[in-house]
Protein backbone atom coordinates (compact mmCIF):
# COMPACT_ATOMS: atom_id res chain seq x y z
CA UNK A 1 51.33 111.14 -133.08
CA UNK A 2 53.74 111.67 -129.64
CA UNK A 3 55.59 113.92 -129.17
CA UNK A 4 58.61 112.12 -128.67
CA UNK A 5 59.44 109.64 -131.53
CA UNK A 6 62.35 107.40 -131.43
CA UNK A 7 65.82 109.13 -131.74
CA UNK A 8 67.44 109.10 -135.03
CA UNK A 9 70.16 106.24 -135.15
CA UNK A 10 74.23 107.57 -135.94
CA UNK A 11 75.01 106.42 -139.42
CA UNK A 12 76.98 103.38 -140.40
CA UNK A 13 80.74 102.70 -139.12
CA UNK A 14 83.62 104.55 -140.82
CA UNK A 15 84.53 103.80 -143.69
CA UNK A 16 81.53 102.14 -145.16
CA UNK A 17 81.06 102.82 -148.42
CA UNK A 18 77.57 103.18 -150.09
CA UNK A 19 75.43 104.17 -152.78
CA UNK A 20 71.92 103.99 -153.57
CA UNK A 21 70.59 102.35 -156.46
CA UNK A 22 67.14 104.14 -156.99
CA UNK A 23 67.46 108.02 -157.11
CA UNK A 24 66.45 109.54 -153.37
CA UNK A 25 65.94 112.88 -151.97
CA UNK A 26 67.09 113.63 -148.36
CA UNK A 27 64.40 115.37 -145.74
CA UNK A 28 66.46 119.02 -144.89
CA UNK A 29 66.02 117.71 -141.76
CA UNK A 30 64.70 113.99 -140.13
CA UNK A 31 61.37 114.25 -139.67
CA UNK A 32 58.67 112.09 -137.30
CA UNK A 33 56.55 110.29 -138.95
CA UNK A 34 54.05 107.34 -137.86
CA UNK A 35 54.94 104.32 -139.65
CA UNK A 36 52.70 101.92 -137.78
CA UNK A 37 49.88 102.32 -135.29
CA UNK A 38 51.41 103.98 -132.47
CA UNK A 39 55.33 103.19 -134.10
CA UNK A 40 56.70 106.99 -134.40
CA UNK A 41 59.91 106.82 -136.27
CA UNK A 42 62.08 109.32 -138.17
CA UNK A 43 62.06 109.93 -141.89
CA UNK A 44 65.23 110.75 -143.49
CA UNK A 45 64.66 110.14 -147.42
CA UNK A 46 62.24 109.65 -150.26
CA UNK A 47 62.27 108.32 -153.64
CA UNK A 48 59.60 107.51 -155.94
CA UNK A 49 59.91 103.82 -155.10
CA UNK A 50 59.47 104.42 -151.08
CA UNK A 51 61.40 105.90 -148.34
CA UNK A 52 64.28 105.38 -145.63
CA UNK A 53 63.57 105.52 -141.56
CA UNK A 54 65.15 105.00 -138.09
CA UNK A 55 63.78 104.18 -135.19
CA UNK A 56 64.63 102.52 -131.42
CA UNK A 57 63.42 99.11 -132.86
CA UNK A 58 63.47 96.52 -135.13
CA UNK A 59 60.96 95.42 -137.59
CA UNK A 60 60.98 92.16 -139.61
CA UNK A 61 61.14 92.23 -143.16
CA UNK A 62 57.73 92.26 -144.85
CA UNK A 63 55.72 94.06 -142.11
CA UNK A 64 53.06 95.83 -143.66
CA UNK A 65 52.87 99.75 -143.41
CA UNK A 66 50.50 102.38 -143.97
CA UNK A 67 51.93 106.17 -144.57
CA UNK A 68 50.36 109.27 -144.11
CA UNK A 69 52.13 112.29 -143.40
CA UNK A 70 52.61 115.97 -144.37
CA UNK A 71 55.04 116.66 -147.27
CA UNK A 72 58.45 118.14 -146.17
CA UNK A 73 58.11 121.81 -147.09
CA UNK A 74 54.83 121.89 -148.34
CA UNK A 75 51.08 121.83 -147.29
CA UNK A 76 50.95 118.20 -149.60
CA UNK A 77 49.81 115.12 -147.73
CA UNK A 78 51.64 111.89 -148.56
CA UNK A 79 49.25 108.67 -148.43
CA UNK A 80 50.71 105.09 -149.08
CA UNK A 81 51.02 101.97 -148.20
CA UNK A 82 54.35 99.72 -148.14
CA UNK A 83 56.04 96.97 -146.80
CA UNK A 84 59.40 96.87 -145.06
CA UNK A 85 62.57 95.99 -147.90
CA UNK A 86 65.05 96.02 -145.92
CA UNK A 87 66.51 96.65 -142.40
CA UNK A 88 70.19 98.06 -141.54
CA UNK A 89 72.07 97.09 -138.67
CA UNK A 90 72.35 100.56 -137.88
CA UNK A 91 68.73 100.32 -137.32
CA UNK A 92 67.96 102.14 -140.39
CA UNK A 93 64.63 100.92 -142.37
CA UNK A 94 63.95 100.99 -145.97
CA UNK A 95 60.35 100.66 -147.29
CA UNK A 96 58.59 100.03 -150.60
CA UNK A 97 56.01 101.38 -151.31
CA UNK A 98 53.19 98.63 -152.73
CA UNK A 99 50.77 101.56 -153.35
CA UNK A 100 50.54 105.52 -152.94
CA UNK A 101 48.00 107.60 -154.13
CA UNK A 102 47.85 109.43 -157.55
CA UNK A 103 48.03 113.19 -156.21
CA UNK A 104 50.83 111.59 -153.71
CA UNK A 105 53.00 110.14 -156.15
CA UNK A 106 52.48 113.55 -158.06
CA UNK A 107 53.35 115.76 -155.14
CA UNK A 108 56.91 113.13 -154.91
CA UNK A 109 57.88 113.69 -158.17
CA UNK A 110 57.60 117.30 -158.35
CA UNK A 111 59.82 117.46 -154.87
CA UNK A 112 62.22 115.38 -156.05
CA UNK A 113 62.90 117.26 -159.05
CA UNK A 114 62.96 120.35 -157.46
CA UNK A 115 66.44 121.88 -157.06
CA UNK A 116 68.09 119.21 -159.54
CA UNK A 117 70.27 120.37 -162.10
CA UNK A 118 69.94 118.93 -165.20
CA UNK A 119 71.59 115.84 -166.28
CA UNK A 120 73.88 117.42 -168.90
CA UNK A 121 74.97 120.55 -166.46
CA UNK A 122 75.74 117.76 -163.38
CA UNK A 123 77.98 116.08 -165.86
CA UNK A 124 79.21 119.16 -166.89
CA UNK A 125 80.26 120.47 -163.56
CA UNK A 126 81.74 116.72 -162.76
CA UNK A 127 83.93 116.78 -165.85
CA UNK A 128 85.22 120.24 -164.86
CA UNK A 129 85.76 119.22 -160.92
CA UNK A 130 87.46 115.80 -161.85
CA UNK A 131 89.10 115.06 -165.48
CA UNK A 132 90.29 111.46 -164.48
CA UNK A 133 86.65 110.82 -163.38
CA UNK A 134 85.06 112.13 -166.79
CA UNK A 135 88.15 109.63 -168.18
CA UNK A 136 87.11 106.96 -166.40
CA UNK A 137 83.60 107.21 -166.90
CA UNK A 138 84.08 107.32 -170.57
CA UNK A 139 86.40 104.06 -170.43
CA UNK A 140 83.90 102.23 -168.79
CA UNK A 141 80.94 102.97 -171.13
CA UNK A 142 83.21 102.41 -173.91
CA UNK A 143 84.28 98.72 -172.11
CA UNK A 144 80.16 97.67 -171.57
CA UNK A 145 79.79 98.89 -175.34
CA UNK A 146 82.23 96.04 -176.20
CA UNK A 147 81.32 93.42 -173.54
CA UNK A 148 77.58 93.82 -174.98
CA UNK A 149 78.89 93.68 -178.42
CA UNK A 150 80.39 90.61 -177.61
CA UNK A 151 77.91 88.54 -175.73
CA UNK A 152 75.95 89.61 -179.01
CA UNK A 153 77.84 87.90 -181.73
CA UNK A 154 79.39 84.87 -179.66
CA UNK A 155 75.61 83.55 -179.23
CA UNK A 156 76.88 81.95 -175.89
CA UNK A 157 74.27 80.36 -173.52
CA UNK A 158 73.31 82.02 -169.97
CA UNK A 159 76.31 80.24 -168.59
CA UNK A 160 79.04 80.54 -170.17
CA UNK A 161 77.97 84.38 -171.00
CA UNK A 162 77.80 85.03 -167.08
CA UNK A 163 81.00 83.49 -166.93
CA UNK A 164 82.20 86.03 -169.42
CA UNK A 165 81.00 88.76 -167.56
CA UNK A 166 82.82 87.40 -164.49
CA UNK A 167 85.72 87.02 -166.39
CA UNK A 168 85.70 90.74 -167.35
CA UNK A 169 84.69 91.92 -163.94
CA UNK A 170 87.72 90.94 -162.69
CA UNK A 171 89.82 92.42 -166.09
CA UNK A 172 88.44 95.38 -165.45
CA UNK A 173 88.37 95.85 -161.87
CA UNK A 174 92.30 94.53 -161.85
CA UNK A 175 91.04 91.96 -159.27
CA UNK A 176 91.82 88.23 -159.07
CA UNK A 177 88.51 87.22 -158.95
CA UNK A 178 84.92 87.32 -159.06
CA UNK A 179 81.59 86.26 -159.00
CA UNK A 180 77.60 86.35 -159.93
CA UNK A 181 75.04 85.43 -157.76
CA UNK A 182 71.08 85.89 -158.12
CA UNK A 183 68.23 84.39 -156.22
CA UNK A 184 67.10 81.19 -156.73
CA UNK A 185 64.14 78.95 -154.85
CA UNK A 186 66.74 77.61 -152.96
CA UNK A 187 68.42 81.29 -151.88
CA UNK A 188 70.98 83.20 -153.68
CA UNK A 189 73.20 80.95 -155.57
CA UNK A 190 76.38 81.53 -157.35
CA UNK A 191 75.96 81.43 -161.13
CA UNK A 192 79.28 82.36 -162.33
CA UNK A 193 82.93 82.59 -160.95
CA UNK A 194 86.24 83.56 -162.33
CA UNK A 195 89.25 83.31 -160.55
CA UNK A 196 89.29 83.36 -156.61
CA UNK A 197 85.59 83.55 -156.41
CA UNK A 198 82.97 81.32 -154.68
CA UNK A 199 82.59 78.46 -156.86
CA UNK A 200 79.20 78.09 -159.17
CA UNK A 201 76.46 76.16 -157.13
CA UNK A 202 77.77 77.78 -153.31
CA UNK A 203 74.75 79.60 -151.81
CA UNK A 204 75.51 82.64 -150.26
CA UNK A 205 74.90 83.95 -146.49
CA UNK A 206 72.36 86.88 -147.59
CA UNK A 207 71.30 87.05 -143.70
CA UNK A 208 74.48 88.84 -142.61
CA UNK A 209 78.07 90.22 -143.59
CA UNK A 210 78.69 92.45 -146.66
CA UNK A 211 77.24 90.36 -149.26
CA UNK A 212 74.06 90.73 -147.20
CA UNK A 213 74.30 94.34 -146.59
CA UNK A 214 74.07 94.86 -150.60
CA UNK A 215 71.62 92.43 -151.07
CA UNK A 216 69.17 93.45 -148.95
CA UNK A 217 69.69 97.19 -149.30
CA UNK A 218 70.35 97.64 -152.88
CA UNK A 219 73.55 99.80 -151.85
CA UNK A 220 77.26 99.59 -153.47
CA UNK A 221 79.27 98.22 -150.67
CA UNK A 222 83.32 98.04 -150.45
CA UNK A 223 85.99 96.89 -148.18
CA UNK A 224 89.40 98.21 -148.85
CA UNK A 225 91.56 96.65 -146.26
CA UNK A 226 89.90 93.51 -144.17
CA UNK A 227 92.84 94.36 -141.87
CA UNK A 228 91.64 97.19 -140.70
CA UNK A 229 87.44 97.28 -140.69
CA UNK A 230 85.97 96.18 -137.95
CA UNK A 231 83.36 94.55 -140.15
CA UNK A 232 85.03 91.64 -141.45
CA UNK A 233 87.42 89.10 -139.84
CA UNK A 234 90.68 89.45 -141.35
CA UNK A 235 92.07 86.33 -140.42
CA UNK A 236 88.80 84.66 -142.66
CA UNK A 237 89.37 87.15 -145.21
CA UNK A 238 93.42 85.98 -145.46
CA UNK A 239 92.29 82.60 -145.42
CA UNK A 240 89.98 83.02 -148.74
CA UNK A 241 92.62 85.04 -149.94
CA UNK A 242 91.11 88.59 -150.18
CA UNK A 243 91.92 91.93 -148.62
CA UNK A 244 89.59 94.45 -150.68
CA UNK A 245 86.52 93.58 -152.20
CA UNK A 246 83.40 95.78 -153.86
CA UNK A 247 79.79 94.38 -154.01
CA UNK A 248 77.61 95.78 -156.40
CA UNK A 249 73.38 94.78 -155.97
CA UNK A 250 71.70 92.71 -159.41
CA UNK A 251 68.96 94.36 -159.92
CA UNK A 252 65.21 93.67 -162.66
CA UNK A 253 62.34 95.27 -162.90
CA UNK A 254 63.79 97.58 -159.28
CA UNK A 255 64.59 94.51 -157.45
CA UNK A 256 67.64 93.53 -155.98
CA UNK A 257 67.63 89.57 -156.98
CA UNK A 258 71.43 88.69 -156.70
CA UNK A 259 74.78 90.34 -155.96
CA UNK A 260 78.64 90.52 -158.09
CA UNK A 261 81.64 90.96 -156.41
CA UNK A 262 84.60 91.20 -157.41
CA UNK A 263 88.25 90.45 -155.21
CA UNK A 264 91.63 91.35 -154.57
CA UNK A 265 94.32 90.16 -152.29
């Protein structure tokens, strides 16, 4: 490997919000890696599932990659091969792994569980830092109790029951509107829409813009005020009537396969 990789990239523009779906474990500090033949780029985190990097330049989506590398604070070796997921326009570069190596994968696990608090003392210390957020949280579970309970007895077909959801996205959220989208052979089609939402049957832009940016990273993404982020046009966003809007990723079997959204003026 040189001894020079590619300098880490800045992170993404203020005020971009974000959160990973799969659980991952930052590097204490970026560290080079080869991720191709002669493509030295910078590791930054690692989950069971595969592992973020940055580097000077691109790479299409499905390259093939083969990892091996010393463990971050240990003498462990990590072998694997992946392919690339997605690709951030901040140059960042999430891969998958398609296969990693028995005494790899158990190496991962026991780093990734090391200096974790357990579930039940994080909760714990969240309920003490933040009552409304232990309120909150126990709202919500108590809201998907009764929106499973009720796609249960109604018997409703896939339709009508994503409509339902929709419909309670947006009662929920206090938005006017939203929408469910998943892929289809055609691309990622809207399945369900309540309320100033994409209408059922619009394919979605997956390619670019925020919608995008969740789908093809598996992050939470949010806008709070089209006005002021650079990463929207507000005068489209006042046309479709929308000022704030959060994107959450669809995800089976740990793929992303559609996107909801839910929006407010």
């Amino acid at each position: 490997m040189s001894s020079n990789p590619d300098p880490p990239f800045a992170s993404g523009p203020p005020g971009f919000v974000e959160q990973r779906l799969f659980v991952r474990k930052k590097v204490d500090t970026p560290l080079p890696i080869e991720l191709l033949p002669g493509k030295e780029v910078w590791l930054h985190d690692l989950g069971e599932g595969g592992l973020s990097v940055s580097g000077s330049s691109r790479l299409e989506l499905g390259t093939a990659t083969f990892l091996t590398f010393h463990f971050p604070g240990s003498n462990s070796m990590i072998e694997a091969a992946g392919v690339v997921a997605w690709c951030g326009s901040s140059g960042r570069v999430g891969v998958r792994f398609t296969r990693i190596k028995p005494d790899s994968s158990a190496a991962l696990k026991r780093w990734l569980k090391s200096g974790i608090p357990q579930p039940s003392n994080v909760a714990a210390k969240a309920a003490d830092r933040s009552p409304e957020l232990a309120s909150l949280v126990s709202r919500a579970e108590s809201e998907i109790a009764e929106l499973l309970a009720d796609l249960a007895s109604s018997a409703l077909r896939e339709d009508a029951a994503l409509k339902l959801i929709a419909e309670r996205m947006a009662r929920l959220t206090r938005a006017t509107g939203a929408a469910i989208a998943w892929r289809e052979d055609s691309g990622v089609i809207c399945r369900a829409s309540a309320g100033n939402a994409p209408d059922v049957g619009v394919k979605l832009n997956v390619d670019a813009g925020l919608t995008g940016e969740c789908y093809r990273t598996g992050n939470i993404v949010s806008l709070a005020d089209s006005d002021a982020d650079q990463r929207v046009e507000a005068d489209v966003c006042r046309q479709l009537q929308f000022r704030s809007l959060l994107i959450v990723p669809v995800v089976a079997a740990e793929e992303v396969v559609g996107v909801a959204e839910v929006f407010s003026p």
